[in-house]
C-alpha atoms as a PDB file:
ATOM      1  CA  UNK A   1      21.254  96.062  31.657  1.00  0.00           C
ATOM      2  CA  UNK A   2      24.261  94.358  33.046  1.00  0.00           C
ATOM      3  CA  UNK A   3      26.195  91.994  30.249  1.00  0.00           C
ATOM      4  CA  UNK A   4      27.476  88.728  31.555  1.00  0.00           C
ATOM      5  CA  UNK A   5      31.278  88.288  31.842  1.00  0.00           C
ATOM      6  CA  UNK A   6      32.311  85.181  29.027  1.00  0.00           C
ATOM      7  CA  UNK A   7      33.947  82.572  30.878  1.00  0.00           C
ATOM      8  CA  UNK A   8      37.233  80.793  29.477  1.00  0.00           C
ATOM      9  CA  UNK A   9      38.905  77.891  28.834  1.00  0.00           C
ATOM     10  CA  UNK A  10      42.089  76.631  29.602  1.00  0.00           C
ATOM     11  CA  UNK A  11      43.790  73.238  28.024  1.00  0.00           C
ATOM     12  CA  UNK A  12      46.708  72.174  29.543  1.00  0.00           C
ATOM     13  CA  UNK A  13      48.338  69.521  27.330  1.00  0.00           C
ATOM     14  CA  UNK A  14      51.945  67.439  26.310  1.00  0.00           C
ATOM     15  CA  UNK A  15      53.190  63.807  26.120  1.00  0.00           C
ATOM     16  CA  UNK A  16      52.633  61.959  29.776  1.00  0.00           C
ATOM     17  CA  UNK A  17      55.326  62.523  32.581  1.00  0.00           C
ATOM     18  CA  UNK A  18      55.130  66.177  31.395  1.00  0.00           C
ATOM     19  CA  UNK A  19      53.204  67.501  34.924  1.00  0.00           C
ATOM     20  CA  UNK A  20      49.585  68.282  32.932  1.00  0.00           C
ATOM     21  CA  UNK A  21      47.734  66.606  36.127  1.00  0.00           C
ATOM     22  CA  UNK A  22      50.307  68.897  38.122  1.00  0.00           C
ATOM     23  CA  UNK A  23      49.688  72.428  36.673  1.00  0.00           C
ATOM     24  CA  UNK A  24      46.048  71.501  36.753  1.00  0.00           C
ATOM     25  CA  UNK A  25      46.029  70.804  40.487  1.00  0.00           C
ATOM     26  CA  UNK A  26      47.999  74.118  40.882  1.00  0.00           C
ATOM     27  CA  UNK A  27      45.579  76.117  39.323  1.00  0.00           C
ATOM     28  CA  UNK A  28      42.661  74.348  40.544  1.00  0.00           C
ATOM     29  CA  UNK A  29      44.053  74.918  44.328  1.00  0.00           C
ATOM     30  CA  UNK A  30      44.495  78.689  43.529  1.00  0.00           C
ATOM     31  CA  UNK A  31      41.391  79.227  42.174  1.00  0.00           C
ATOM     32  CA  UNK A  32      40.259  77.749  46.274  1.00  0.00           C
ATOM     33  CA  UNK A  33      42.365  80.002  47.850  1.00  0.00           C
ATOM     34  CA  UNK A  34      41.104  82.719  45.621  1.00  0.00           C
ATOM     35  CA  UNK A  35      38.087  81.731  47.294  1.00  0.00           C
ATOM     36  CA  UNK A  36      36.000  80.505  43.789  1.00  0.00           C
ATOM     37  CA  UNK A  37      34.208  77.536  44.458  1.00  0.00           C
ATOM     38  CA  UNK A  38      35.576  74.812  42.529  1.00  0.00           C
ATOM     39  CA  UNK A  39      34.271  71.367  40.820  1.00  0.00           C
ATOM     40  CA  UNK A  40      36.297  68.459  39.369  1.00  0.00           C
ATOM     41  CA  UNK A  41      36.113  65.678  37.284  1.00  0.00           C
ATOM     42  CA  UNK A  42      38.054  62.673  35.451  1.00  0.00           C
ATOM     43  CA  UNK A  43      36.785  59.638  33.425  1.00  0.00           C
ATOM     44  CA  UNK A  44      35.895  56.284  35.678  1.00  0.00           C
ATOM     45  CA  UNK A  45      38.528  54.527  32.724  1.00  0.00           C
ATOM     46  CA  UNK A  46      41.185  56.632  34.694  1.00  0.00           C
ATOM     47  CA  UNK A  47      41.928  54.976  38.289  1.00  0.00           C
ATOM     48  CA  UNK A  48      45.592  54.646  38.502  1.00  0.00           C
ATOM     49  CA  UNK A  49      46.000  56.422  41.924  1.00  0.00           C
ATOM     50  CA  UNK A  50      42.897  57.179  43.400  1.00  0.00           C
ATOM     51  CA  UNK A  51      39.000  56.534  42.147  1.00  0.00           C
ATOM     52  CA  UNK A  52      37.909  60.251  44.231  1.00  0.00           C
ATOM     53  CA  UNK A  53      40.722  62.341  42.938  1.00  0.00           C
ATOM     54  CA  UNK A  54      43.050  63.516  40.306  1.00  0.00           C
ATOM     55  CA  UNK A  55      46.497  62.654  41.158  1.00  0.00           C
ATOM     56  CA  UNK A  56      49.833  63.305  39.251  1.00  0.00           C
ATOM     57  CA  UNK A  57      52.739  61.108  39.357  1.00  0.00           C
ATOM     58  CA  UNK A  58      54.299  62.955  41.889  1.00  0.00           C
ATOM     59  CA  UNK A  59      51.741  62.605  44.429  1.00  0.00           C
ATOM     60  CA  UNK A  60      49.678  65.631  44.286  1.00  0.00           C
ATOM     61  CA  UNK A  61      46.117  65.385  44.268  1.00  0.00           C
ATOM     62  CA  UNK A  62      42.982  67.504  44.319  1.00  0.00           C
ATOM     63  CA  UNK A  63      39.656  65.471  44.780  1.00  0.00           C
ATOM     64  CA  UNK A  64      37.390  64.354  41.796  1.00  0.00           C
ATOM     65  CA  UNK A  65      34.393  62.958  40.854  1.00  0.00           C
ATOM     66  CA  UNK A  66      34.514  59.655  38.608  1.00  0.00           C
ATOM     67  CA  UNK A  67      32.108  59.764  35.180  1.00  0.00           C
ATOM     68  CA  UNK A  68      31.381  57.490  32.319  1.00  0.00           C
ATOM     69  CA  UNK A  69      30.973  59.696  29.533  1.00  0.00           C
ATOM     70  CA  UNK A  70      29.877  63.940  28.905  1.00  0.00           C
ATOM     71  CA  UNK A  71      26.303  62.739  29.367  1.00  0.00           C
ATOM     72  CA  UNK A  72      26.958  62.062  32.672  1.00  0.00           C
ATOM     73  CA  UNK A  73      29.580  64.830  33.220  1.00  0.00           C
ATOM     74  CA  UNK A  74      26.580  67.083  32.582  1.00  0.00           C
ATOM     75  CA  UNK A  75      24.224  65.054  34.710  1.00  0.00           C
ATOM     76  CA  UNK A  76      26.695  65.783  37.522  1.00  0.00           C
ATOM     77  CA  UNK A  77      27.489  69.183  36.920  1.00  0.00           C
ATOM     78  CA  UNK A  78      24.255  71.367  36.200  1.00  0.00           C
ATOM     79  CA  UNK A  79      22.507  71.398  39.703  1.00  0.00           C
ATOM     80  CA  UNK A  80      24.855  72.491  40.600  1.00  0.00           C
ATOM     81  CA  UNK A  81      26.129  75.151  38.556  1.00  0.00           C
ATOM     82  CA  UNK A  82      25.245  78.088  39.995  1.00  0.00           C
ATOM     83  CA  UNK A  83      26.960  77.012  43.351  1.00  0.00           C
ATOM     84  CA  UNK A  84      30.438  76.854  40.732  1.00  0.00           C
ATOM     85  CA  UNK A  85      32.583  78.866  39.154  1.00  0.00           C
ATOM     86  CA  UNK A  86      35.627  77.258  37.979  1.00  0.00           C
ATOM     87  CA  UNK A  87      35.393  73.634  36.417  1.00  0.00           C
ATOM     88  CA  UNK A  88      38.279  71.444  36.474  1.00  0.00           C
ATOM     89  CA  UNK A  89      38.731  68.243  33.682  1.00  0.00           C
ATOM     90  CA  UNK A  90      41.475  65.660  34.102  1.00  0.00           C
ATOM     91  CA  UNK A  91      42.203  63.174  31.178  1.00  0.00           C
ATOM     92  CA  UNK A  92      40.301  64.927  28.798  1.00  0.00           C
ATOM     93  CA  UNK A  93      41.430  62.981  25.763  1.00  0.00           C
ATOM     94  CA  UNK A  94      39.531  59.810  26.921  1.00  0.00           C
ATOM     95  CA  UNK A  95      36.094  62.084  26.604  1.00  0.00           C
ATOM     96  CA  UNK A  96      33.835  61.912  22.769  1.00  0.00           C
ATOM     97  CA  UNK A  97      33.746  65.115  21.067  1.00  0.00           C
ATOM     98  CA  UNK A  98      30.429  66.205  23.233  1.00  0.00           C
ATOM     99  CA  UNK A  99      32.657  67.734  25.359  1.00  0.00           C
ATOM    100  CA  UNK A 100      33.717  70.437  23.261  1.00  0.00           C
ATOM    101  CA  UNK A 101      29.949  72.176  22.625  1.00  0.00           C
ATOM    102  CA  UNK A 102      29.540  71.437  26.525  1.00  0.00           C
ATOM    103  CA  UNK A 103      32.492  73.023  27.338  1.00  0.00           C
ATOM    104  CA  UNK A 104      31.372  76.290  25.055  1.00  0.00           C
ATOM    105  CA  UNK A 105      28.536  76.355  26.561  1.00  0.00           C
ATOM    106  CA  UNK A 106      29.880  76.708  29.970  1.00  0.00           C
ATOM    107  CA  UNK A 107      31.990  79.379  28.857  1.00  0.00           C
ATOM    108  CA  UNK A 108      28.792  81.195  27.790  1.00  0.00           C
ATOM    109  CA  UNK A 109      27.590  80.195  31.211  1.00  0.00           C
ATOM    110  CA  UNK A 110      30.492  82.508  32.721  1.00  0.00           C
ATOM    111  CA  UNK A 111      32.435  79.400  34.077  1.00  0.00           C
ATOM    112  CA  UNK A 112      36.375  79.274  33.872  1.00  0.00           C
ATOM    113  CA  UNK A 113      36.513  75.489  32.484  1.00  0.00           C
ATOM    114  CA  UNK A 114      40.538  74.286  32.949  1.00  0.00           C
ATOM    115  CA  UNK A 115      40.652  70.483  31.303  1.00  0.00           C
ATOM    116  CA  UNK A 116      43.857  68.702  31.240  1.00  0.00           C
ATOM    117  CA  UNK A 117      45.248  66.117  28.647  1.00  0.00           C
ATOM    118  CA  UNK A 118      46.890  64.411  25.714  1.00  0.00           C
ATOM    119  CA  UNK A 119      47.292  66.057  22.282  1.00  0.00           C
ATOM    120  CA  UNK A 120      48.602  62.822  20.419  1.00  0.00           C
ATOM    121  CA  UNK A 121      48.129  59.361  21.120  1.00  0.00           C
ATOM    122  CA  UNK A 122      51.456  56.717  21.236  1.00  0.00           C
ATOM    123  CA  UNK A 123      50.979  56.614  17.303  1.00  0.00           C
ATOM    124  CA  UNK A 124      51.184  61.003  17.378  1.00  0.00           C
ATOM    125  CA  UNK A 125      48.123  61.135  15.927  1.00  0.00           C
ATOM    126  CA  UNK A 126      45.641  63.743  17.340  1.00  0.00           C
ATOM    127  CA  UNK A 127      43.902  62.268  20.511  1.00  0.00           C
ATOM    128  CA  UNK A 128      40.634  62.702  20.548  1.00  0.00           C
ATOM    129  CA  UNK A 129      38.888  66.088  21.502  1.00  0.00           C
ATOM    130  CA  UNK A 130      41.729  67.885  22.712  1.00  0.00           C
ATOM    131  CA  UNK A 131      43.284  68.860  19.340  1.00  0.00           C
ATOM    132  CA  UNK A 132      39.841  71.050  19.047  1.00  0.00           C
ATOM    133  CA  UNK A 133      39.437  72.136  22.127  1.00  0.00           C
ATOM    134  CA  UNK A 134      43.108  73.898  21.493  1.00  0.00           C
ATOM    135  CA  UNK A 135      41.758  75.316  18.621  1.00  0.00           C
ATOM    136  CA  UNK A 136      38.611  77.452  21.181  1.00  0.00           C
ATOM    137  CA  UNK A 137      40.493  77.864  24.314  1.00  0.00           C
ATOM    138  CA  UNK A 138      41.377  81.232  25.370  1.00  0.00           C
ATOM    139  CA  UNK A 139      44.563  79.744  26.557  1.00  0.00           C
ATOM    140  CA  UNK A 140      47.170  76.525  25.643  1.00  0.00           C
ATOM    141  CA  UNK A 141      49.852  75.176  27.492  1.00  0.00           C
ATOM    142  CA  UNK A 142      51.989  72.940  26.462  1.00  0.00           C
ATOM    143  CA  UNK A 143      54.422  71.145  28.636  1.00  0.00           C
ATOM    144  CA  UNK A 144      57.169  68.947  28.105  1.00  0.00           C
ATOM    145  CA  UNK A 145      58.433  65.970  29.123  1.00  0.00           C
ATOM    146  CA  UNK A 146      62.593  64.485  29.534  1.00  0.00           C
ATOM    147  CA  UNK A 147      63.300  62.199  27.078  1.00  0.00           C
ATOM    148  CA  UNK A 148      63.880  58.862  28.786  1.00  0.00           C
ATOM    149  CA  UNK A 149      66.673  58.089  26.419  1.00  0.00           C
ATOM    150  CA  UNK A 150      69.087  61.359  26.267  1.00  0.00           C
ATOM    151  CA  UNK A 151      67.379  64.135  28.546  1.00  0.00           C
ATOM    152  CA  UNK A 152      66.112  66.198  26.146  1.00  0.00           C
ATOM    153  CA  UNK A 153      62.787  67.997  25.962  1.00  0.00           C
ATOM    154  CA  UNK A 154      60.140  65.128  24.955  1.00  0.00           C
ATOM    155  CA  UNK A 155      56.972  65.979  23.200  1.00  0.00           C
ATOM    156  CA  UNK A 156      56.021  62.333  22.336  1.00  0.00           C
ATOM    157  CA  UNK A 157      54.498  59.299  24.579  1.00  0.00           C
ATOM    158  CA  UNK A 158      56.089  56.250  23.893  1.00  0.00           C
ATOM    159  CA  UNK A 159      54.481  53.061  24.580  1.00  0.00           C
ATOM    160  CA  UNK A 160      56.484  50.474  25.585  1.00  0.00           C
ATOM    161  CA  UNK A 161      55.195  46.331  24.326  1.00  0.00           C
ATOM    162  CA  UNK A 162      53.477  45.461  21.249  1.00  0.00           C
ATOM    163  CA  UNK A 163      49.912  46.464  21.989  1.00  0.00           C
ATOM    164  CA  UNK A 164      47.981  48.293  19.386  1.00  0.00           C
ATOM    165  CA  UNK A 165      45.175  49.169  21.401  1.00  0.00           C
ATOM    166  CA  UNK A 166      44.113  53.164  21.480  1.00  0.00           C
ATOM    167  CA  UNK A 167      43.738  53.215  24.983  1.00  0.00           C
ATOM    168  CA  UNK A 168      45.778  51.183  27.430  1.00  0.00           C
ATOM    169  CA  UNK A 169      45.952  53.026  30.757  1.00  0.00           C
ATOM    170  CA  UNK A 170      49.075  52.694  32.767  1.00  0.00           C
ATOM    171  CA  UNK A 171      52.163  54.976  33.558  1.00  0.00           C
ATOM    172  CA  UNK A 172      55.864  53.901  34.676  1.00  0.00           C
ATOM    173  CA  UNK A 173      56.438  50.839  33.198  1.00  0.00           C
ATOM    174  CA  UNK A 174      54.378  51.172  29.939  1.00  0.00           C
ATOM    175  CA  UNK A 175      54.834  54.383  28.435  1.00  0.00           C
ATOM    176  CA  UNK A 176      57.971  56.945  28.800  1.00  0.00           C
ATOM    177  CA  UNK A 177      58.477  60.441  27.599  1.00  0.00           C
ATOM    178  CA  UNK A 178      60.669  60.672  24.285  1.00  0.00           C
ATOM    179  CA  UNK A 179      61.846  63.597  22.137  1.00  0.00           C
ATOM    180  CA  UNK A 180      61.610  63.261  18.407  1.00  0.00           C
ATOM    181  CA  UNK A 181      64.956  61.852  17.584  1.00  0.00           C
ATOM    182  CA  UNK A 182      64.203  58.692  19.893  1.00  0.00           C
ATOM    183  CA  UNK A 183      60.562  58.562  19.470  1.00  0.00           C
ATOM    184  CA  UNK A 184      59.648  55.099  17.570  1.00  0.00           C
ATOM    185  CA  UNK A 185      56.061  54.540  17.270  1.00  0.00           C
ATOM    186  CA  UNK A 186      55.021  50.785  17.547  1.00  0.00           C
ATOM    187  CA  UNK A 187      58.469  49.860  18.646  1.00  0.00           C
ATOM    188  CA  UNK A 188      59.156  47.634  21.747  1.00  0.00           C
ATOM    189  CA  UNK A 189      61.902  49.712  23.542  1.00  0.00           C
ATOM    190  CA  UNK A 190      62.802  50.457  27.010  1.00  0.00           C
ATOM    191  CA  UNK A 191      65.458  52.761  28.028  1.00  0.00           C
ATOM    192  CA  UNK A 192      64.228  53.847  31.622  1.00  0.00           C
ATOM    193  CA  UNK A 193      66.934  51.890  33.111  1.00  0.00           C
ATOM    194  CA  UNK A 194      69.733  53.953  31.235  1.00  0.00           C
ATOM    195  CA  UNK A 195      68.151  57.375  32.270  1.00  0.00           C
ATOM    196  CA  UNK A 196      66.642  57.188  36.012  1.00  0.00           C
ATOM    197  CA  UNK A 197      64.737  60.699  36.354  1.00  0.00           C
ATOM    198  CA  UNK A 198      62.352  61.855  39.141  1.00  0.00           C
ATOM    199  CA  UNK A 199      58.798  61.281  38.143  1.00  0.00           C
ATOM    200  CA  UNK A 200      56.307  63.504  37.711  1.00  0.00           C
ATOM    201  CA  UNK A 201      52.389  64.134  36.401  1.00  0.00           C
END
């Protein structure tokens, strides 16, 4: 009697304008050529570039499906499951915890289940599932960003304005990519204009 082969997962993860959407893609396009047939999805509160794919902010992009919550990321996904094998997640942070016993469970399944997103919020507090989800996966990466300020490596997301809200979804122009020594949560600063760098996921 034949034991199934364990899937795994993979959680790419840093501060935004660190390429996580990027290295995704990347994989998520090997995995085609590899010739594994793949399925992706992002959260419907993400449409900054494009409502039918993932896209980082260098223009790459691999085609998605748009869904409200893991309920419906499950809805979407199991009639399908036998027709996939690896299972791409973009924005993972903006998903409840149910996505960490779903994502097990497709491990169990035999799926390779790659998700994508950020450890802290702009306060560097853990953000949402992911912090877990490091905790299970078979493999982390974590990426860095260029501080926006002096060009060194930036692990923190700095939002830029007064808003206290958890979630406010934008890129350039509202968030920027600081290391520690000019990382000032809550504070209204903006130094793009001092340090113009290429963009990227």
């Amino acid at each position: 009697m034949s034991i199934p082969v364990p899937g795994r997962i993979e959680i790419i993860t840093g501060p935004m304008f660190s390429g996580k959407s990027e290295e995704l893609i990347r994989r998520l396009k090997r995995a085609r050529i590899a010739r594994q047939r793949v399925a992706c999805y992002k959260p419907d509160i993400d449409l900054r570039y494009h409502r039918t794919s993932i896209a980082s902010h260098g223009a790459q992009t691999h085609d998605a499906s748009t869904v409200a919550n893991v309920e419906d990321l499950r809805a979407a996904l199991f009639p399908q499951l036998d027709q996939i094998e690896v299972v791409g997640i973009d924005e993972v942070q903006f998903f409840a915890d149910a996505i960490i016993p779903l994502a097990v469970e497709l491990v169990h399944l035999g799926k390779r289940v790659v998700m994508a997103g950020l450890d802290t919020t702009f306060a560097n507090e853990p953000f949402g599932p992911v912090p877990n989800l490091m905790a299970l996966a078979d493999e982390v990466t974590k990426l860095s960003a260029v501080c926006m300020v002096c060009g060194a490596p930036a692990i923190h997301t700095q939002r830029l304005g007064q808003s206290q809200e958890l979630v406010v979804v934008g890129a350039t122009g509202l968030y920027e990519a600081r290391c520690r020594a000019h990382f000032h949560p809550y504070a209204d600063e903006h130094h793009s204009e001092q340090l113009e760098l290429p963009a990227v996921s």
